[in-house]
N, C-alpha and C. Protein backbone atom coordinates (compact mmCIF):
# COMPACT_ATOMS: atom_id res chain seq x y z
N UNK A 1 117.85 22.55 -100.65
CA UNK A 1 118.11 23.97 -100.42
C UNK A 1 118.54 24.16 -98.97
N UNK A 2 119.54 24.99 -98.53
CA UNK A 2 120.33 25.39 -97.40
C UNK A 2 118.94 26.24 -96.75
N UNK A 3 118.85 26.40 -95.45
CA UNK A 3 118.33 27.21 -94.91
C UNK A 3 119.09 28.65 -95.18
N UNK A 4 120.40 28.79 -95.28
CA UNK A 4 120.83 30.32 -96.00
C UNK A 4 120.47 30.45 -97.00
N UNK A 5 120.25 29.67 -98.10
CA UNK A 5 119.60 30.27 -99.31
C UNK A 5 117.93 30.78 -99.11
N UNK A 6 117.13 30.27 -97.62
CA UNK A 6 116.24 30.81 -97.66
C UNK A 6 116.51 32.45 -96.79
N UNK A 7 117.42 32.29 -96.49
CA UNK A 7 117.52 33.47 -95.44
C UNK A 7 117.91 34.55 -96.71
N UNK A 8 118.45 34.42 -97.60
CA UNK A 8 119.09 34.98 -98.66
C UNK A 8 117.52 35.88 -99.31
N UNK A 9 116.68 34.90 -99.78
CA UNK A 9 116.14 35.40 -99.68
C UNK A 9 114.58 36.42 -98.90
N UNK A 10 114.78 35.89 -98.28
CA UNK A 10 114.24 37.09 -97.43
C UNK A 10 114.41 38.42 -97.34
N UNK A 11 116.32 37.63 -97.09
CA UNK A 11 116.69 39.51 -97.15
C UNK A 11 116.63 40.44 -98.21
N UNK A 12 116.69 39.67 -99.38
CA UNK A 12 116.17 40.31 -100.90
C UNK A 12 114.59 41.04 -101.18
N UNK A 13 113.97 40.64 -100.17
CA UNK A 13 112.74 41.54 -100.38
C UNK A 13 112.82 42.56 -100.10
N UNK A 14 112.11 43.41 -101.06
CA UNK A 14 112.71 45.14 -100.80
C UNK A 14 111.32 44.98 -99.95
N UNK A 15 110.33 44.83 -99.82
CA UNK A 15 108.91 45.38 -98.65
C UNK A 15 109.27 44.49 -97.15
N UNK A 16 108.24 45.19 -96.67
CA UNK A 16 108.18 44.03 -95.08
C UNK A 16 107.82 43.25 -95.47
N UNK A 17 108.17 42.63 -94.47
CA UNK A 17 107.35 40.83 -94.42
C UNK A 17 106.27 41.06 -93.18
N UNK A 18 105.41 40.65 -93.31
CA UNK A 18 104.45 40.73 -92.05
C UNK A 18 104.10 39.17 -91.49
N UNK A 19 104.63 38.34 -92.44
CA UNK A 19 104.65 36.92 -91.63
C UNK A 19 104.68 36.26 -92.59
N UNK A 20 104.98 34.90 -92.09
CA UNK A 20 105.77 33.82 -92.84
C UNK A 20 104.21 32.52 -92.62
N UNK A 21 103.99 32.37 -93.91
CA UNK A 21 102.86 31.22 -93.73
C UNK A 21 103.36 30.20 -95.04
N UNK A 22 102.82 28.76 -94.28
CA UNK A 22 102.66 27.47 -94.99
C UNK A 22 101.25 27.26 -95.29
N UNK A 23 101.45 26.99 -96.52
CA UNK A 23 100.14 26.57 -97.42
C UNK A 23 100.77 25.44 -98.47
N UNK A 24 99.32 24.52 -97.95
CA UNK A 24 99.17 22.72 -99.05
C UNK A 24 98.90 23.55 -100.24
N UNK A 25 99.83 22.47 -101.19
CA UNK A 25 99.57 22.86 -102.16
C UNK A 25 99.82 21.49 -102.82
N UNK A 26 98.62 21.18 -103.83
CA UNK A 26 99.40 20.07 -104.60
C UNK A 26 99.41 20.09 -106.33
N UNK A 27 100.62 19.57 -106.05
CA UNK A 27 101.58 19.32 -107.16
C UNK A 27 102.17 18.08 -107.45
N UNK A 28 101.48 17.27 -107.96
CA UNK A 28 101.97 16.12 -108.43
C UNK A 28 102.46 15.28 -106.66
N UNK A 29 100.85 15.58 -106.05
CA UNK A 29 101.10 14.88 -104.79
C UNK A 29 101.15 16.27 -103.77
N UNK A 30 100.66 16.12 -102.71
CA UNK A 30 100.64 17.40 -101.50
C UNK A 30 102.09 17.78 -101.42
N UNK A 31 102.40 19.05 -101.09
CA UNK A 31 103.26 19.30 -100.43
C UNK A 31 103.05 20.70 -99.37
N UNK A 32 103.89 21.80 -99.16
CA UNK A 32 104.07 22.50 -98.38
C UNK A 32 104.71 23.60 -99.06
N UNK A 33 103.87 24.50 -99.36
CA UNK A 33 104.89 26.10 -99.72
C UNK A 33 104.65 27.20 -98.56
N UNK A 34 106.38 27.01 -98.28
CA UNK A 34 106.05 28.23 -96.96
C UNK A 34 106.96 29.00 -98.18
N UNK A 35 105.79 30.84 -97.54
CA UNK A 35 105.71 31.90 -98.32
C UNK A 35 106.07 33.25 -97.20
N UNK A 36 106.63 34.50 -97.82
CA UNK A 36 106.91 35.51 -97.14
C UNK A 36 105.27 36.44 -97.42
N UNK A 37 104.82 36.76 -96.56
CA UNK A 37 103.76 37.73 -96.97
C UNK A 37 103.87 39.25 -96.43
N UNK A 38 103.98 39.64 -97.20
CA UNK A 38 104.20 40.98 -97.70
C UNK A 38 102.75 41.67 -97.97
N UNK A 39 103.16 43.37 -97.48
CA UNK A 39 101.78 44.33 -97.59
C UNK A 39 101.79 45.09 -99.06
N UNK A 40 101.69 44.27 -100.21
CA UNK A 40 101.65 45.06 -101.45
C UNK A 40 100.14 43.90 -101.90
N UNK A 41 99.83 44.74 -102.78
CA UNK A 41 98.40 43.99 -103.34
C UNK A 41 98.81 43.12 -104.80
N UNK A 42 97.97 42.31 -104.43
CA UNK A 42 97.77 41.15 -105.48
C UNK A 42 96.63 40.79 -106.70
N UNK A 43 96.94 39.82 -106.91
CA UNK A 43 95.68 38.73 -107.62
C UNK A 43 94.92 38.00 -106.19
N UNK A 44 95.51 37.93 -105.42
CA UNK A 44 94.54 36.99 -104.63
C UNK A 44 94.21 38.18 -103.21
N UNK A 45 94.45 38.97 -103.19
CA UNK A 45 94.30 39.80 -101.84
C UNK A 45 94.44 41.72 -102.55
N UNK A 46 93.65 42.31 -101.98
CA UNK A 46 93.71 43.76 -102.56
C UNK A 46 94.80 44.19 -101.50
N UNK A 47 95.28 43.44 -100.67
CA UNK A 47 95.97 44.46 -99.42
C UNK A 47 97.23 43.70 -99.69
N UNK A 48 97.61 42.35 -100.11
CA UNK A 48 98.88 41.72 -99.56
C UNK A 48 99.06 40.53 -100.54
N UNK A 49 100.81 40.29 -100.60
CA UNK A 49 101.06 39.35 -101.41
C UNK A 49 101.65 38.26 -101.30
N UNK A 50 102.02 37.57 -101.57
CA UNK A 50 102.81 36.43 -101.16
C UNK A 50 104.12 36.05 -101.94
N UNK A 51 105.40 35.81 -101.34
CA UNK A 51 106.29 35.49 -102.37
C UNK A 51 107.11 34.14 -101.83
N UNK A 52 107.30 33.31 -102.81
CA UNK A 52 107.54 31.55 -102.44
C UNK A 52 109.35 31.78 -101.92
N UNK A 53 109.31 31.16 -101.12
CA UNK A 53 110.73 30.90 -100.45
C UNK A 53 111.10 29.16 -100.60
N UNK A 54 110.36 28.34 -100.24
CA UNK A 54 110.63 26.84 -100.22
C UNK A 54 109.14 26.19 -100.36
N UNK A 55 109.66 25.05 -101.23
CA UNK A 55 108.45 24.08 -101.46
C UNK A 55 109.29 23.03 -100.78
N UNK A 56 108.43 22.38 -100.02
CA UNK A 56 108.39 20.98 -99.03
C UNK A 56 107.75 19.65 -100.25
N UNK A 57 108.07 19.03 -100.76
CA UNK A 57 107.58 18.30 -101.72
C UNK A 57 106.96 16.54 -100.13
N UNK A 58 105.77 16.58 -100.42
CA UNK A 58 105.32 15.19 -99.65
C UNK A 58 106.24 13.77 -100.09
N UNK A 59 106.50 12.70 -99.73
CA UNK A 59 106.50 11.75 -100.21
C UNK A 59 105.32 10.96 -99.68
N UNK A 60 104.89 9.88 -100.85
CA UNK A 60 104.08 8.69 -100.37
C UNK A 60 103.18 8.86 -101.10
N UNK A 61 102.86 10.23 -101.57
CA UNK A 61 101.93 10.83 -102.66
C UNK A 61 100.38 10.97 -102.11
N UNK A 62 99.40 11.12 -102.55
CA UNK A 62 97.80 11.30 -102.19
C UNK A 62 97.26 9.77 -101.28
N UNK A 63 98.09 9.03 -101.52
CA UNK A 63 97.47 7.71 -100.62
C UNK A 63 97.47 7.55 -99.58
N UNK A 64 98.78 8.58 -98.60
CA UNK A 64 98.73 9.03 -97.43
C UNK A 64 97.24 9.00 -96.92
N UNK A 65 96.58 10.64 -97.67
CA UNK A 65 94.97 10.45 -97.59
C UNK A 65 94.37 9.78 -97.25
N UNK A 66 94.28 8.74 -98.53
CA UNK A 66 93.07 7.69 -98.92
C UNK A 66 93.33 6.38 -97.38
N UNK A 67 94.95 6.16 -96.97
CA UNK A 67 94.77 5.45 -96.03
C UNK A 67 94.63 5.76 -94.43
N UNK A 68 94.57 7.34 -94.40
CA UNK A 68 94.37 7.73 -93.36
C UNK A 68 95.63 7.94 -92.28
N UNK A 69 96.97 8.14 -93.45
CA UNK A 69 98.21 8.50 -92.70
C UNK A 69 97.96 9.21 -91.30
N UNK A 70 98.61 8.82 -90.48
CA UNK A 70 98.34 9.92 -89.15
C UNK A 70 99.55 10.91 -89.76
N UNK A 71 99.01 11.92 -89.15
CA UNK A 71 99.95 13.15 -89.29
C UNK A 71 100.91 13.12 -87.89
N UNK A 72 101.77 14.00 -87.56
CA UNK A 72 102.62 15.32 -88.58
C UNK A 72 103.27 14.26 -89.63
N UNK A 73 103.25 14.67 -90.82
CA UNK A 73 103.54 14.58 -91.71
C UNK A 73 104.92 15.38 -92.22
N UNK A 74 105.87 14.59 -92.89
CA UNK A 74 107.66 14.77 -92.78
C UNK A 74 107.75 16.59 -93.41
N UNK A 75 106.83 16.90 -94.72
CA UNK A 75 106.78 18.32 -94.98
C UNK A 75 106.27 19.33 -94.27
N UNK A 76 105.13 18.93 -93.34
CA UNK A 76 104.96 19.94 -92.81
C UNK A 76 105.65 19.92 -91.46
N UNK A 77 106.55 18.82 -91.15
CA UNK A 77 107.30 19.11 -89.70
C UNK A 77 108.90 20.05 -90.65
N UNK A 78 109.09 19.73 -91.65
CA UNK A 78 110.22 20.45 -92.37
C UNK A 78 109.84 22.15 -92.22
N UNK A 79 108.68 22.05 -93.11
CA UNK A 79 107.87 23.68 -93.25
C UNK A 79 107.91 24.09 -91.94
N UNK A 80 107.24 23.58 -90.91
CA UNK A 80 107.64 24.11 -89.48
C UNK A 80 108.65 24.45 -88.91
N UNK A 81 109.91 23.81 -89.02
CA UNK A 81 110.88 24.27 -88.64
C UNK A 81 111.36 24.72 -89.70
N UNK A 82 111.44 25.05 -90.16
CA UNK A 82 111.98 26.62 -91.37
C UNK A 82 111.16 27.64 -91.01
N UNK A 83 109.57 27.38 -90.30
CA UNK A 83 108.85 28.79 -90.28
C UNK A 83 109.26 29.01 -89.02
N UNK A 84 110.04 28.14 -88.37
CA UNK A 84 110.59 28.74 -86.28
C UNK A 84 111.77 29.24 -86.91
N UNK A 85 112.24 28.94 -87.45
CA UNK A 85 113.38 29.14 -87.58
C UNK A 85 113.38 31.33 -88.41
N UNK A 86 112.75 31.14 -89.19
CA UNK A 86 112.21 32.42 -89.73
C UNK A 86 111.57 33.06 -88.88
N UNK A 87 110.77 32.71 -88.24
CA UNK A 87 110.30 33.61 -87.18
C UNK A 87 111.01 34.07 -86.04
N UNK A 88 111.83 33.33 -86.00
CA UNK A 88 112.54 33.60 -84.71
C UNK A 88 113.76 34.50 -84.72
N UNK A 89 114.51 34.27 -86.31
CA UNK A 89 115.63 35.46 -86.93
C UNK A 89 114.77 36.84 -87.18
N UNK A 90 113.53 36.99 -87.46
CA UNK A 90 113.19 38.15 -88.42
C UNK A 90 112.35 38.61 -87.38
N UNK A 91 111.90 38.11 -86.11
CA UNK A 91 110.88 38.22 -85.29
C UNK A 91 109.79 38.65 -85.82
N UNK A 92 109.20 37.53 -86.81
CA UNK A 92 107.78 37.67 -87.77
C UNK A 92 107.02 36.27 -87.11
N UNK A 93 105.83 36.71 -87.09
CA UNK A 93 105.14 35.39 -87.29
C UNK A 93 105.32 34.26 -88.01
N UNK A 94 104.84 33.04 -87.96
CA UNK A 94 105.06 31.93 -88.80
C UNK A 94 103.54 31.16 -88.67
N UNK A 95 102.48 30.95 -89.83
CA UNK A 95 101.38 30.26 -89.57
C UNK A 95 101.23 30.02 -90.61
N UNK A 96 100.18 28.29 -90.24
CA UNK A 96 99.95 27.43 -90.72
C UNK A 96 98.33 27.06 -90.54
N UNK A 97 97.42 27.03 -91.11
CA UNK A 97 96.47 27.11 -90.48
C UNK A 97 95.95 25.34 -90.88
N UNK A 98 96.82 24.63 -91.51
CA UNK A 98 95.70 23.16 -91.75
C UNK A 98 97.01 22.18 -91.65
N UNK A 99 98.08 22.36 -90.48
CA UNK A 99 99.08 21.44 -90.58
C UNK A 99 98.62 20.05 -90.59
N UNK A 100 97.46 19.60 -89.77
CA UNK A 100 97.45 18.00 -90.00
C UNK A 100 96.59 17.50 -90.92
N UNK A 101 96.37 18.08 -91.85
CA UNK A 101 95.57 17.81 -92.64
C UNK A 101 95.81 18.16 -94.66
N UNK A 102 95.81 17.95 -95.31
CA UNK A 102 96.58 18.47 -96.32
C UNK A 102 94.80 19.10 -96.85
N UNK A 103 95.12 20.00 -97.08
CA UNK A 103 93.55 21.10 -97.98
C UNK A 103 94.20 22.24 -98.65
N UNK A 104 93.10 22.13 -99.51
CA UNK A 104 93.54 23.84 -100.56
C UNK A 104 92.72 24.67 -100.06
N UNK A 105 91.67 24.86 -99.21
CA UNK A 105 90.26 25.18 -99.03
C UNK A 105 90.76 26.16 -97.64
N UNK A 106 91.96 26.70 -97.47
CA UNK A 106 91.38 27.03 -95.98
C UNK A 106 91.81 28.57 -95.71
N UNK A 107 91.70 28.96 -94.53
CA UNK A 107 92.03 30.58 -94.30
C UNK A 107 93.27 30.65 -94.25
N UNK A 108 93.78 31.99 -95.26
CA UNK A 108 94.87 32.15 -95.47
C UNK A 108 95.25 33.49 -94.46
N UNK A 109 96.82 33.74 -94.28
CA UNK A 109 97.08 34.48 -92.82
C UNK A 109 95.97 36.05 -92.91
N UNK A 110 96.35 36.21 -94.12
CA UNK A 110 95.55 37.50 -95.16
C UNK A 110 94.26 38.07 -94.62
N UNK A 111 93.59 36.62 -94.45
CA UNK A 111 92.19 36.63 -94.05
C UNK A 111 91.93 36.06 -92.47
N UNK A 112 92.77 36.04 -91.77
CA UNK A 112 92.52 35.56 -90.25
C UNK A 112 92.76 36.68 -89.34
N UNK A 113 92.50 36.82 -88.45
CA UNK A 113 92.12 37.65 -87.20
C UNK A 113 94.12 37.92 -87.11
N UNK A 114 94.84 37.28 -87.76
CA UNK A 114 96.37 37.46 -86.72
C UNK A 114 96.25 38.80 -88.24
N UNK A 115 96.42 39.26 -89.13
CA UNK A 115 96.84 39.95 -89.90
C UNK A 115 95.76 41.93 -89.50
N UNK A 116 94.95 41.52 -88.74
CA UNK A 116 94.18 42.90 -88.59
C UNK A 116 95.59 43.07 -87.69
């Protein structure tokens, strides 16, 4: 995927964006979904939602893990520069809260001190 097809959509969201976050997610192996978050309510948040722009797919699969890959890791240096890159056109935030580490478990932007 072109970085204009992510810019494409962005601009297709009819709400604000209040910031751009990466979250592990795995799928047949870790990867990286950086998401537009938006102030409409959800399933996972009464205040705010999330809508998928790009999945970062890992290679090397879960054994990374098990052998103690050092990080940065190739998806989340990708996800990073797509979230500078977004942040820096839309002048939105961009966060990540568990880049060296791959977890499902952690604070999402929703729930951290940057979204009050």
């Amino acid at each position: 995927m072109e970085i204009s097809e992510v810019f494409q959509k962005v601009e297709a969201i009819a709400s604000n964006v209040l910031a751009f976050e990466a979250t592990w997610v795995k799928n047949k192996g870790w990867g990286v979904l950086v998401s537009a978050i938006i102030g409409e309510p959800s399933a996972h948040h009464p205040k705010f939602s999330e809508i998928p722009l790009h999945f970062f797919q890992g290679f090397g699969g879960d054994m990374r893990i098990y052998i103690r890959d050092v990080p940065p890791w190739k998806e989340v240096e990708d996800a990073r520069d797509l979230g500078d890159e977004l942040a820096l056109k839309y002048n939105i935030p961009y966060f990540h809260n568990a880049p060296d580490e791959p977890v499902d478990d952690i604070i999402r932007w929703w729930d951290s001190e940057r979204s009050i």
